[in-house]
C-alpha atoms as a PDB file:
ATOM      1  CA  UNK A   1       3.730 -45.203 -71.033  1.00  0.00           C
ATOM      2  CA  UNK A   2       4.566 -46.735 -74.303  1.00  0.00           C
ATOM      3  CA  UNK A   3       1.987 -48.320 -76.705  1.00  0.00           C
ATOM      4  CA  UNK A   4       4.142 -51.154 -76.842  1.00  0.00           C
ATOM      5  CA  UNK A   5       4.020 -50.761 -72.924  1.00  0.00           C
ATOM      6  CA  UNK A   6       0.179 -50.285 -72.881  1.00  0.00           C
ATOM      7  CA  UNK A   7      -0.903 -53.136 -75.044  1.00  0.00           C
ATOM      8  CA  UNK A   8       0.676 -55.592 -72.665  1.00  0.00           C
ATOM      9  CA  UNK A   9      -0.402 -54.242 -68.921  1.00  0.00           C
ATOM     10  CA  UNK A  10      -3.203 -55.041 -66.922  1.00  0.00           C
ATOM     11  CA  UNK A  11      -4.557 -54.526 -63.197  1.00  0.00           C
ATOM     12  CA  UNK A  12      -7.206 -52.564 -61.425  1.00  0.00           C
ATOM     13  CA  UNK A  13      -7.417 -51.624 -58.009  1.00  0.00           C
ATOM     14  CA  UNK A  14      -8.803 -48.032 -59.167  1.00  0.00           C
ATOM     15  CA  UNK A  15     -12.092 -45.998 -60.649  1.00  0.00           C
ATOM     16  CA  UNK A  16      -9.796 -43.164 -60.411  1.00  0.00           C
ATOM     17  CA  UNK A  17      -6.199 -43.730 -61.309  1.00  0.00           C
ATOM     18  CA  UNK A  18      -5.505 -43.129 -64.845  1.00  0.00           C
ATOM     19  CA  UNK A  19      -7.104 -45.239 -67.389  1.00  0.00           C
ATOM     20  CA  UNK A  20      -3.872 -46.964 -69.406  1.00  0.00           C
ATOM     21  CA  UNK A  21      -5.639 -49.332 -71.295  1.00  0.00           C
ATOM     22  CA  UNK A  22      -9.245 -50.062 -71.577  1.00  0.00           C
ATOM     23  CA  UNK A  23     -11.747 -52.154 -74.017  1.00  0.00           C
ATOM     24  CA  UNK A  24     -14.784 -51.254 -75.831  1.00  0.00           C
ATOM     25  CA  UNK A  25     -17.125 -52.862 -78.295  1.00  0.00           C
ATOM     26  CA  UNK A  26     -18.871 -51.152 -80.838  1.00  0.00           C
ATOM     27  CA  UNK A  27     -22.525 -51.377 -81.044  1.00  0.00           C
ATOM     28  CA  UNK A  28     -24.122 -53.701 -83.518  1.00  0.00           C
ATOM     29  CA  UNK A  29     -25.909 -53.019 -86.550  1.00  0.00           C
ATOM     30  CA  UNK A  30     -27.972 -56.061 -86.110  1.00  0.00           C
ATOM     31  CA  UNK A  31     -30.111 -57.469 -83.253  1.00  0.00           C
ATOM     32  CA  UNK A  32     -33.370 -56.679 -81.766  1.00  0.00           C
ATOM     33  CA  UNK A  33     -32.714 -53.727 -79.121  1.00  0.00           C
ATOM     34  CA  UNK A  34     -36.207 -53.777 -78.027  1.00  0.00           C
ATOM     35  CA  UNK A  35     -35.841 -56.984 -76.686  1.00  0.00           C
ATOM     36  CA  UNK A  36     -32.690 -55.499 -74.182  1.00  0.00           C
ATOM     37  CA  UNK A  37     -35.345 -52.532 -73.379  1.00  0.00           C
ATOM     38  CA  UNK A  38     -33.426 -50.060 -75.552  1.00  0.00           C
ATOM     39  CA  UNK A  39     -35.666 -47.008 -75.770  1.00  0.00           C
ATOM     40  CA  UNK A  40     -37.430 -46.167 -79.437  1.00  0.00           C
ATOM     41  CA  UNK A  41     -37.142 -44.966 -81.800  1.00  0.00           C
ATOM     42  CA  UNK A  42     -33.278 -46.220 -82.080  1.00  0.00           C
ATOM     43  CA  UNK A  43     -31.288 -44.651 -84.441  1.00  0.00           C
ATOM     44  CA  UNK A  44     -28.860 -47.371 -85.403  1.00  0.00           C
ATOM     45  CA  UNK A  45     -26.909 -45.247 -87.637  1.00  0.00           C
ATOM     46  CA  UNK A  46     -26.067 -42.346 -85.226  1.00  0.00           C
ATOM     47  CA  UNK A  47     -25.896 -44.825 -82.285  1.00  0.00           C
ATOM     48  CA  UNK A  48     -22.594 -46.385 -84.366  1.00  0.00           C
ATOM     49  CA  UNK A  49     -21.361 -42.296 -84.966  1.00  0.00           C
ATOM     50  CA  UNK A  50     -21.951 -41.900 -81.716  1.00  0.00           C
ATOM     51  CA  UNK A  51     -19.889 -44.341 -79.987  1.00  0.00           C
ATOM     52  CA  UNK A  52     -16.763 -43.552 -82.661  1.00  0.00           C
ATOM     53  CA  UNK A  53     -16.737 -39.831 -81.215  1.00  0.00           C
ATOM     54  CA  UNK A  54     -16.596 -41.706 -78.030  1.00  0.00           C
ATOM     55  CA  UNK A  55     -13.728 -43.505 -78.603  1.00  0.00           C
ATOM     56  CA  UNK A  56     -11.839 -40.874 -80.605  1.00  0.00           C
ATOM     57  CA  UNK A  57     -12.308 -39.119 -77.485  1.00  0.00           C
ATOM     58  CA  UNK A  58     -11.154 -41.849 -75.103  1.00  0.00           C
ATOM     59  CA  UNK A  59      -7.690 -42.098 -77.160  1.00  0.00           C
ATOM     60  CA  UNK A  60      -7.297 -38.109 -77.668  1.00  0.00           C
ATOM     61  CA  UNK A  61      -7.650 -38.222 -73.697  1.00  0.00           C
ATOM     62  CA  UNK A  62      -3.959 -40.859 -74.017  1.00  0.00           C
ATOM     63  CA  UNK A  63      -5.778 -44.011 -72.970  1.00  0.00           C
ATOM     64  CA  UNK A  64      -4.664 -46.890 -75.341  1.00  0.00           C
ATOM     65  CA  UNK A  65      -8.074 -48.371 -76.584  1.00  0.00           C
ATOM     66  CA  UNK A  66      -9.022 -52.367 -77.432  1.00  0.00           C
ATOM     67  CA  UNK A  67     -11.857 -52.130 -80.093  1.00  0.00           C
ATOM     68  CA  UNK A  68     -13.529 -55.555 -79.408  1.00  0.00           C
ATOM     69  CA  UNK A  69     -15.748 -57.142 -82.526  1.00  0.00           C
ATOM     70  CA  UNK A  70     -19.117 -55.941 -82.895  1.00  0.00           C
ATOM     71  CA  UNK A  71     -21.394 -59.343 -81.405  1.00  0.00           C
ATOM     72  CA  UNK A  72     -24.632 -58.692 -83.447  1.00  0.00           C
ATOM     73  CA  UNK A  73     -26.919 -61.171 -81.296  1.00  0.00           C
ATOM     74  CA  UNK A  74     -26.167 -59.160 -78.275  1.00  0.00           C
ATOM     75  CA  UNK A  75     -27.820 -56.081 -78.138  1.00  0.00           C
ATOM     76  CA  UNK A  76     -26.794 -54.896 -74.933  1.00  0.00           C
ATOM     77  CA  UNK A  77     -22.950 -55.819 -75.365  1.00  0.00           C
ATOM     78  CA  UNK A  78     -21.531 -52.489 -76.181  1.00  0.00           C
ATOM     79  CA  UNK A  79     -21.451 -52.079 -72.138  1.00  0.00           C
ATOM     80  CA  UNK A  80     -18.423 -53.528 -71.576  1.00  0.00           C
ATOM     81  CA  UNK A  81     -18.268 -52.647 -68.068  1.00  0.00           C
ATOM     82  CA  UNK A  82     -20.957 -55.350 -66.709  1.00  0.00           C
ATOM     83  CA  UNK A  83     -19.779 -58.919 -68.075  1.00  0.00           C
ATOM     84  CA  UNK A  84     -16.220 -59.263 -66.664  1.00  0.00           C
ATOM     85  CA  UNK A  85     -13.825 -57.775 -63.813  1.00  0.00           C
ATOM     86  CA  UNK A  86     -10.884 -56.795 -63.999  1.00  0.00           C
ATOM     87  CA  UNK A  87      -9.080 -57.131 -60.719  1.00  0.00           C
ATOM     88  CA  UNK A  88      -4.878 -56.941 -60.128  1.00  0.00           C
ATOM     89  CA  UNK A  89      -4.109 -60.261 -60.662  1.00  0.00           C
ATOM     90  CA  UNK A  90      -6.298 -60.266 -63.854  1.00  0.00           C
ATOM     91  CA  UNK A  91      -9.776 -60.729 -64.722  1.00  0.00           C
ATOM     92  CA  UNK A  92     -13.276 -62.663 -63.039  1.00  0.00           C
ATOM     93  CA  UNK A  93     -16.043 -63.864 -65.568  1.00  0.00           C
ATOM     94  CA  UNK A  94     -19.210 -62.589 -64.107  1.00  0.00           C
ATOM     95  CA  UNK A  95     -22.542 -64.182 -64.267  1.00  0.00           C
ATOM     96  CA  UNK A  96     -25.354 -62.110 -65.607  1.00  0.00           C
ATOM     97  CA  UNK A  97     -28.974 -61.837 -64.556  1.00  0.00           C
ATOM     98  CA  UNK A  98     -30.329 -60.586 -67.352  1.00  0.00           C
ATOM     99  CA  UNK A  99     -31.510 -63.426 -69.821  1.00  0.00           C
ATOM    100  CA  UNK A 100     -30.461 -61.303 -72.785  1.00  0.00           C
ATOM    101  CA  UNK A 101     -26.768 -60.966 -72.007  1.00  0.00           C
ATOM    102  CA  UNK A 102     -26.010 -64.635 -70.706  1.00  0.00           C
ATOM    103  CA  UNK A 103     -23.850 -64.908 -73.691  1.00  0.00           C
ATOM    104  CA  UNK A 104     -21.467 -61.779 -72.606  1.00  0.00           C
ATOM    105  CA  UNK A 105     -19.232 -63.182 -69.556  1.00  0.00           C
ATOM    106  CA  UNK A 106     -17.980 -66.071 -71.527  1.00  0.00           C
ATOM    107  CA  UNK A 107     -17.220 -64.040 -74.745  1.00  0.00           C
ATOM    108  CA  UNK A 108     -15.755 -60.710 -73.390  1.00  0.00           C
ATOM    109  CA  UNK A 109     -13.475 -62.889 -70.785  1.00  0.00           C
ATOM    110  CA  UNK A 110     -12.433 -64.776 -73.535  1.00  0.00           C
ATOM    111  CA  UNK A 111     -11.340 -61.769 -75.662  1.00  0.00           C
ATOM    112  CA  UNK A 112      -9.868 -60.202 -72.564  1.00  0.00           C
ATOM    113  CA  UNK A 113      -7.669 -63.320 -72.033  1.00  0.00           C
ATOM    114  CA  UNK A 114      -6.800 -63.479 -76.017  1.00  0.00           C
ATOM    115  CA  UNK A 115      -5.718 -59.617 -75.309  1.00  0.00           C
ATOM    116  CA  UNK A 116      -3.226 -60.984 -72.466  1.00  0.00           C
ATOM    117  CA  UNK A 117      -5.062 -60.752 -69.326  1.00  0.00           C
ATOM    118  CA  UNK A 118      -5.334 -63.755 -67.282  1.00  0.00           C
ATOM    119  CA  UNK A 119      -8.394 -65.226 -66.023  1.00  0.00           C
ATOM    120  CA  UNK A 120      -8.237 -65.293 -62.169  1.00  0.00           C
ATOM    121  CA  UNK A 121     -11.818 -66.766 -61.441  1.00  0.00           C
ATOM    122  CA  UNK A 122     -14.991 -67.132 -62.761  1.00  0.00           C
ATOM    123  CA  UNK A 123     -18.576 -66.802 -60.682  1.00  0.00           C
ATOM    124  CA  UNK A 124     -20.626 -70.601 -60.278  1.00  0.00           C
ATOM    125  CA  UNK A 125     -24.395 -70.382 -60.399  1.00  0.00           C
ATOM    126  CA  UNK A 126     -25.902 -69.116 -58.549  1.00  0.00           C
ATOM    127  CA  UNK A 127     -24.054 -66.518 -58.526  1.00  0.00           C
ATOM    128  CA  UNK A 128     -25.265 -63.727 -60.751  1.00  0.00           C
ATOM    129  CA  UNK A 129     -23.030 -60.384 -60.931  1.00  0.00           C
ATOM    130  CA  UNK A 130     -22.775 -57.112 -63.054  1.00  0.00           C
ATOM    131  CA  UNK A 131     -19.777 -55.131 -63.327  1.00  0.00           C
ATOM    132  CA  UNK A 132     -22.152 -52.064 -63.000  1.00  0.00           C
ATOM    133  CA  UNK A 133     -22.526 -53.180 -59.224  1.00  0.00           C
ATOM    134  CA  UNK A 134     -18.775 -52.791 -58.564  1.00  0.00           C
ATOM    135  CA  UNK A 135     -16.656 -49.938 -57.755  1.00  0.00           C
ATOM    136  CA  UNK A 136     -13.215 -49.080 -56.048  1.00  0.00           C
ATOM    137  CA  UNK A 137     -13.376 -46.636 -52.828  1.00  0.00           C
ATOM    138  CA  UNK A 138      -9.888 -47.409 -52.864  1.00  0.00           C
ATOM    139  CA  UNK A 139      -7.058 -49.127 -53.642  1.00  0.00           C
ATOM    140  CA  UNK A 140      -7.775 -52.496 -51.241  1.00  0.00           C
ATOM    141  CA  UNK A 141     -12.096 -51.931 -50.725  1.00  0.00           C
ATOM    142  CA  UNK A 142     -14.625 -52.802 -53.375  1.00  0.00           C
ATOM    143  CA  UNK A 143     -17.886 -51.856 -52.820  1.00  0.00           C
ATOM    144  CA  UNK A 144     -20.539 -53.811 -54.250  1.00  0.00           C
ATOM    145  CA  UNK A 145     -23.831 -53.463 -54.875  1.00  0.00           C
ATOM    146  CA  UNK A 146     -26.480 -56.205 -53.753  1.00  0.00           C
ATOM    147  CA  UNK A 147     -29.975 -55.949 -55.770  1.00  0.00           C
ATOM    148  CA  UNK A 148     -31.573 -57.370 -58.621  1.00  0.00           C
ATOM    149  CA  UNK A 149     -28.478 -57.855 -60.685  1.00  0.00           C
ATOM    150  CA  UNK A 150     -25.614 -59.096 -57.942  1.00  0.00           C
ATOM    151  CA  UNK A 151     -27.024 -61.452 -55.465  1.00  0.00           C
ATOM    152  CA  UNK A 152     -24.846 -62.692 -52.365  1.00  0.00           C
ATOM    153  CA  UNK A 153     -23.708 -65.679 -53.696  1.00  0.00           C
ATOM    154  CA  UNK A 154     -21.905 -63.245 -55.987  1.00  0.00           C
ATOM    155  CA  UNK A 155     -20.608 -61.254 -52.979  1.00  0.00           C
ATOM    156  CA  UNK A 156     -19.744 -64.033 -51.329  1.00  0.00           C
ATOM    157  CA  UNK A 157     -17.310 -65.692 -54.231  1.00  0.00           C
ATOM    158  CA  UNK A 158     -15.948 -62.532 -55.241  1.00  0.00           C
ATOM    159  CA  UNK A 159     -14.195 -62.074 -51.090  1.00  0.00           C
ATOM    160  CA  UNK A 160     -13.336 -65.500 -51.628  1.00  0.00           C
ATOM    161  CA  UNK A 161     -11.504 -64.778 -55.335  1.00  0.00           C
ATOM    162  CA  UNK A 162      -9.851 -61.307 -54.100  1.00  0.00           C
ATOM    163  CA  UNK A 163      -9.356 -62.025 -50.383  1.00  0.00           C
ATOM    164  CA  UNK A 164      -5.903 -63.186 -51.985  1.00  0.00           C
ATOM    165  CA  UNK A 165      -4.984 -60.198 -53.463  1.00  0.00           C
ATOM    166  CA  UNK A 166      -5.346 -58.238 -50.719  1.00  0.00           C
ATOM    167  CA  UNK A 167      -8.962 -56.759 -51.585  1.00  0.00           C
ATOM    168  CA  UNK A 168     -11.498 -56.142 -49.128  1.00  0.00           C
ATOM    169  CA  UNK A 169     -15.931 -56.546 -50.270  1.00  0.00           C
ATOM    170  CA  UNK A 170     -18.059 -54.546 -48.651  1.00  0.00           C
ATOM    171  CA  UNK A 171     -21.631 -54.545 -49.766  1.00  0.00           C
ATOM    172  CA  UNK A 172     -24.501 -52.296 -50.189  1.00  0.00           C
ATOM    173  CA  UNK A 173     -27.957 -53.286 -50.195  1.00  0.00           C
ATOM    174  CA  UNK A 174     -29.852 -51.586 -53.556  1.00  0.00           C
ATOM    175  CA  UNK A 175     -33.096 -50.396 -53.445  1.00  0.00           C
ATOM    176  CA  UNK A 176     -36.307 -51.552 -55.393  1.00  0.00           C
ATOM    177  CA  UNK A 177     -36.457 -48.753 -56.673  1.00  0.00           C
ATOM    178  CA  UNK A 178     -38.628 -49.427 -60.632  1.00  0.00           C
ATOM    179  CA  UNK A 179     -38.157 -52.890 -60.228  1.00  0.00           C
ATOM    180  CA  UNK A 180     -36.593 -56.113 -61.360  1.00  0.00           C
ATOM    181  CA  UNK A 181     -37.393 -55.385 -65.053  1.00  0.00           C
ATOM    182  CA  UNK A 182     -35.398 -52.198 -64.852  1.00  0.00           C
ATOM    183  CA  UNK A 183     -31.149 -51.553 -64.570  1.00  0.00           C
ATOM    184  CA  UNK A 184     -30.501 -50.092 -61.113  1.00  0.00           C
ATOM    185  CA  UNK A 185     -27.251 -51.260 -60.330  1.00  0.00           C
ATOM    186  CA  UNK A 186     -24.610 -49.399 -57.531  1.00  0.00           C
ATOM    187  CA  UNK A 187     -22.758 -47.360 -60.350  1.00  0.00           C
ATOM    188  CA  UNK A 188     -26.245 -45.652 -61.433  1.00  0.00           C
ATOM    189  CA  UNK A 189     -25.648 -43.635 -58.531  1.00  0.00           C
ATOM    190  CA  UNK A 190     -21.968 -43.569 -57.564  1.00  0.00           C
ATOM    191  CA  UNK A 191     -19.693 -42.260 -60.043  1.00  0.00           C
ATOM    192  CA  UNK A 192     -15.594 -41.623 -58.016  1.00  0.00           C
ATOM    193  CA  UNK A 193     -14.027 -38.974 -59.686  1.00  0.00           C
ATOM    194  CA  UNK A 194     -10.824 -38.077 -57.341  1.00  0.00           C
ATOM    195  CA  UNK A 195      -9.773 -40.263 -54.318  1.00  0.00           C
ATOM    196  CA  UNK A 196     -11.365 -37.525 -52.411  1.00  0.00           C
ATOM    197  CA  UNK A 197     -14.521 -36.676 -54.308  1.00  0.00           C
ATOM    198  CA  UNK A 198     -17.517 -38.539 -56.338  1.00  0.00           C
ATOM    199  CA  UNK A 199     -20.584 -37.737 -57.702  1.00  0.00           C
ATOM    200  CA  UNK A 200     -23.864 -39.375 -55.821  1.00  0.00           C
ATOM    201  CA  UNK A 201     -27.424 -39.628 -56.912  1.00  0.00           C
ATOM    202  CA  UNK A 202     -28.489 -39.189 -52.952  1.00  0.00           C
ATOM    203  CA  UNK A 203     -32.217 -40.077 -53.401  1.00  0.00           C
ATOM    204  CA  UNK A 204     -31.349 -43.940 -54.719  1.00  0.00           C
ATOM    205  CA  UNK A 205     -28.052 -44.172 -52.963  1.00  0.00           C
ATOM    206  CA  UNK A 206     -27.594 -46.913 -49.781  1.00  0.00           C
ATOM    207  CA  UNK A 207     -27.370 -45.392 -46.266  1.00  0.00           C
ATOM    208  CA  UNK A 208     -23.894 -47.464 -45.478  1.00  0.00           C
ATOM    209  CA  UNK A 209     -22.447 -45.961 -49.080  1.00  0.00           C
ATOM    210  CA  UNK A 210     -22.673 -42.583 -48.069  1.00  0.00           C
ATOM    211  CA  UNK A 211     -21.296 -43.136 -44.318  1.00  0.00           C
ATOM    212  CA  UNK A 212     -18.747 -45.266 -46.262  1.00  0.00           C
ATOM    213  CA  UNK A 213     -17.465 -42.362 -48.470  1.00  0.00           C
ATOM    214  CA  UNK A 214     -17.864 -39.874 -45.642  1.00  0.00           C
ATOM    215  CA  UNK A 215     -16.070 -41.937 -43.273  1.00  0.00           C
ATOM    216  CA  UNK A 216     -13.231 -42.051 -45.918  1.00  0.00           C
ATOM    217  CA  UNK A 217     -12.823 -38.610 -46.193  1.00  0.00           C
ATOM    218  CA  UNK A 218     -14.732 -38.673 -49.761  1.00  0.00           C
ATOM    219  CA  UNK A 219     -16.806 -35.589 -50.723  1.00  0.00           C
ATOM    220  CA  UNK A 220     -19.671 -35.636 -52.950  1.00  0.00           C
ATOM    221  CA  UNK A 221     -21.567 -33.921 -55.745  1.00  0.00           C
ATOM    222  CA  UNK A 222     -25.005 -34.429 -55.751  1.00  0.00           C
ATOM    223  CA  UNK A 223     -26.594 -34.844 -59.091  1.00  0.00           C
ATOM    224  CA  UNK A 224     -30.032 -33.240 -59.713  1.00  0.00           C
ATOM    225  CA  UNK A 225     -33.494 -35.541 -61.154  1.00  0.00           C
ATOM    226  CA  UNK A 226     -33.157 -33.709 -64.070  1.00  0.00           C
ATOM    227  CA  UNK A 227     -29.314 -34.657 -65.145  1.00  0.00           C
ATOM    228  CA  UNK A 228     -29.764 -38.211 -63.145  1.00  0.00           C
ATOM    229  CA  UNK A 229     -32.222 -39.511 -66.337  1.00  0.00           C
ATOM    230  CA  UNK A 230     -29.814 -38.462 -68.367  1.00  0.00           C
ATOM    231  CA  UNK A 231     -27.335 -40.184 -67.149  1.00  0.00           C
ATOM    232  CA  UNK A 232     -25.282 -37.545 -65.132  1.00  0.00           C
ATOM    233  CA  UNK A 233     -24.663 -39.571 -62.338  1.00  0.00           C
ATOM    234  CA  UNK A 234     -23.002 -41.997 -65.129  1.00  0.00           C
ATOM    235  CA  UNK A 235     -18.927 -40.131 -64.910  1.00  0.00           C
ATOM    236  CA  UNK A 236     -15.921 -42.038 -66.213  1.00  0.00           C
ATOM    237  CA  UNK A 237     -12.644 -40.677 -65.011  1.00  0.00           C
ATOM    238  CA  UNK A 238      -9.876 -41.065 -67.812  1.00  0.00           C
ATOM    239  CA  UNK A 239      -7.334 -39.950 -64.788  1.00  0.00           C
ATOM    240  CA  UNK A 240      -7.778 -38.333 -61.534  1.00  0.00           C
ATOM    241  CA  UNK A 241     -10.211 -35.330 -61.886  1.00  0.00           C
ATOM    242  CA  UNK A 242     -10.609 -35.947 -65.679  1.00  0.00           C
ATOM    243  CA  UNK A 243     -13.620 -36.988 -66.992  1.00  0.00           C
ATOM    244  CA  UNK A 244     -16.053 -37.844 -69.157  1.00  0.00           C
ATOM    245  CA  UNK A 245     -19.502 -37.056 -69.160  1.00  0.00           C
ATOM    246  CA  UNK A 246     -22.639 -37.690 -71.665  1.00  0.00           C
ATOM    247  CA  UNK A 247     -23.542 -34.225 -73.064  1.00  0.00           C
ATOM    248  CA  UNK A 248     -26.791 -32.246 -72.077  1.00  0.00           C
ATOM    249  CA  UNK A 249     -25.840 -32.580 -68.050  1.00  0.00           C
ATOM    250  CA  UNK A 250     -24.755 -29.053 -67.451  1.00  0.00           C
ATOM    251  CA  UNK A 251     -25.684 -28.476 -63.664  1.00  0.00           C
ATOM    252  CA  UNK A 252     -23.266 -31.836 -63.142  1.00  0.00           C
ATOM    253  CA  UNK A 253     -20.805 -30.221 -65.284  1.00  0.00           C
ATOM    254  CA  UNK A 254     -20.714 -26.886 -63.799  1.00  0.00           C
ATOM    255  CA  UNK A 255     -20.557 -28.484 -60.304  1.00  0.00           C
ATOM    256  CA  UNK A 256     -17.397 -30.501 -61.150  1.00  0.00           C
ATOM    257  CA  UNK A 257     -15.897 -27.752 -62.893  1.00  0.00           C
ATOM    258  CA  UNK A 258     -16.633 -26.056 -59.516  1.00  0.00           C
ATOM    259  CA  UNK A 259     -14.775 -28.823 -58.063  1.00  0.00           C
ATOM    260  CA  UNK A 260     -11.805 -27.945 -60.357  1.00  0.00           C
ATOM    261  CA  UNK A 261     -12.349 -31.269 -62.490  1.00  0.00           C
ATOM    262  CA  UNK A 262     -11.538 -31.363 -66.145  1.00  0.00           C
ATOM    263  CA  UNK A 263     -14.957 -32.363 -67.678  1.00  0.00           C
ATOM    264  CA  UNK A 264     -15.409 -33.396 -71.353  1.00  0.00           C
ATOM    265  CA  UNK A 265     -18.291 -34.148 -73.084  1.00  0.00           C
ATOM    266  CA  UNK A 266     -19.631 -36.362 -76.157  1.00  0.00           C
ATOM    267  CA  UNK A 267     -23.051 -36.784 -77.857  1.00  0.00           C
ATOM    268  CA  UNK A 268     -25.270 -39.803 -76.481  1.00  0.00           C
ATOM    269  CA  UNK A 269     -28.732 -39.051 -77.584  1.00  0.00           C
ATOM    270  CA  UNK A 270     -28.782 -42.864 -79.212  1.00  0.00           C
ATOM    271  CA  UNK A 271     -26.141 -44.535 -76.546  1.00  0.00           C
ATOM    272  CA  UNK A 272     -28.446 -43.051 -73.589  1.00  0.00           C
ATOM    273  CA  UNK A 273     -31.517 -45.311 -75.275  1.00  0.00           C
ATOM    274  CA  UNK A 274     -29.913 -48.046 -73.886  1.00  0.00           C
ATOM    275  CA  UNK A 275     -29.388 -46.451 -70.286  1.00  0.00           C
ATOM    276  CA  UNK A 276     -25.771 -46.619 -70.278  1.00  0.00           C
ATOM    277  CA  UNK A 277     -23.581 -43.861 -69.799  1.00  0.00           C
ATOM    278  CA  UNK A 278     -19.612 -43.837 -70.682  1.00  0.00           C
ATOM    279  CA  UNK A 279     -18.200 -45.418 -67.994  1.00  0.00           C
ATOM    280  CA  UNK A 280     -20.607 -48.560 -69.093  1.00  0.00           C
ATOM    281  CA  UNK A 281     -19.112 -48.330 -72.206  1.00  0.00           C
ATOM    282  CA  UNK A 282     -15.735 -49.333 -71.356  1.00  0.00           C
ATOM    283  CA  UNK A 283     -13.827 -52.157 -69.101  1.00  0.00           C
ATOM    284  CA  UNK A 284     -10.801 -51.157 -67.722  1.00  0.00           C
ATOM    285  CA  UNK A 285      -8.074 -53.232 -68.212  1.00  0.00           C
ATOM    286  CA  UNK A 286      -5.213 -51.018 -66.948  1.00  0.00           C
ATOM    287  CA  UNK A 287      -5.108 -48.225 -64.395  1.00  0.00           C
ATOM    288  CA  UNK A 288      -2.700 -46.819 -62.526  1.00  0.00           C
END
């Protein structure tokens, strides 16, 4: 695919299928991260470094990358995965639960439609929706996560948006887990990989998700306590059986390697304060 080619497409219906084109924002130099429950002490400096090598690494891998503008109020909205949904017809504004990035939705759906991607739908209080709860099992189911941060009023507009385009939501209740306070959402421990294989945190993951992935023929890598707080359960795949991983999670590493899957790595001691691994990092606006 073109640049040319790649600036203009969008349309998911896919964590697997090669990522085209996809956004991200930069962190910001400004802001209070403590207030987003950003770990301390934050390097701000390295935390910018940081998520450059990540990019670099993103376009060296052939996806065409969307720098966004750095939004300095918003401490949290370098995880461009949560705010809006990209579905094939375009994109849905989401509604977010978290007091802190209320302003996110609106903006990032905003630049998304600036970028040519048409807005399809937005969710109405009160609805409240991450993108963190939502992944493909395949190309016409969307599993979604119901917890703290995606309520059913969520679930229940989003079957109403994509029932149109041919998209099936099935949910899966989260557990309590740490709490309200704290960022469990569906994709903390789900991460596809290949049509046919994901990695699973199996202690935190829903009965009904499991059955789901078995039933489709889906195998899975479970991902030890020690790599799941650092964010190994957290896999972004650039293109079937590519991915990318956050460094330091080498018994998740080895066991997709096992798997025959093309792992690379970046640094994300500063980017992990935030408990946000790379595929939080991105939205995908193209795949396929």
């Amino acid at each position: 695919m073109t640049s040319l080619t790649a600036a203009r497409s969008f349309g998911v219906r896919s964590s697997v299928a090669t990522l085209r084109r996809v956004a991200v924002r930069p962190p910001s130099a400004r802001g209070d991260y403590s207030i987003a429950h950003w770990s301390a002490p934050l390097d701000r400096d390295l935390l910018q470094i940081q998520h450059g090598h990540f990019v670099a690494l993103l376009e060296r891998l052939g996806c065409f990358v969307e720098i966004l503008e750095e939004s300095d109020d918003m401490p949290d909205a370098c995880f461009v995965y949560d705010p809006a949904f990209v579905v094939p017809g375009g994109v849905v504004e989401l509604r977010s639960a978290k007091p802190v990035r209320a302003g996110e939705p609106p903006l990032l759906t905003s630049e998304l439609a600036a970028l040519g991607v048409p807005v399809v739908g937005r969710l109405a209080a009160p609805a409240t929706a991450d993108g963190g709860d939502m992944c493909w099992l395949d190309a016409s189911t969307l599993a979604v996560g119901r917890g703290y941060r995606t309520n059913q009023a969520a679930i229940d507009q989003l079957r109403t948006l994509l029932g149109p385009m041919d998209v099936t939501v099935e949910s899966f209740d989260m557990p309590h887990d740490n709490g309200p306070e704290f960022c469990l959402h569906l994709m903390s421990v789900i991460s596809p990989v290949r049509d046919d294989l994901a990695v699973v945190y199996e202690r935190l993951a829903p009965v009904a998700l499991l059955q789901a992935l078995s039933a489709r023929g889906i195998e899975t890598i479970p991902v030890c306590d020690d790599d799941y707080e650092t964010l190994g359960c957290n896999v972004l795949a650039v293109a079937p059986g590519v991915v990318v991983l956050a460094d330091g999670n080498e018994t998740t590493a080895a066991a997709l390697r096992h798997h025959g899957v093309e792992v690379h790595t970046y640094q994300a001691s500063e980017i992990n304060k935030g408990e946000g691994g790379p595929t939080c990092l991105t939205r995908p606006i193209h795949r396929g």
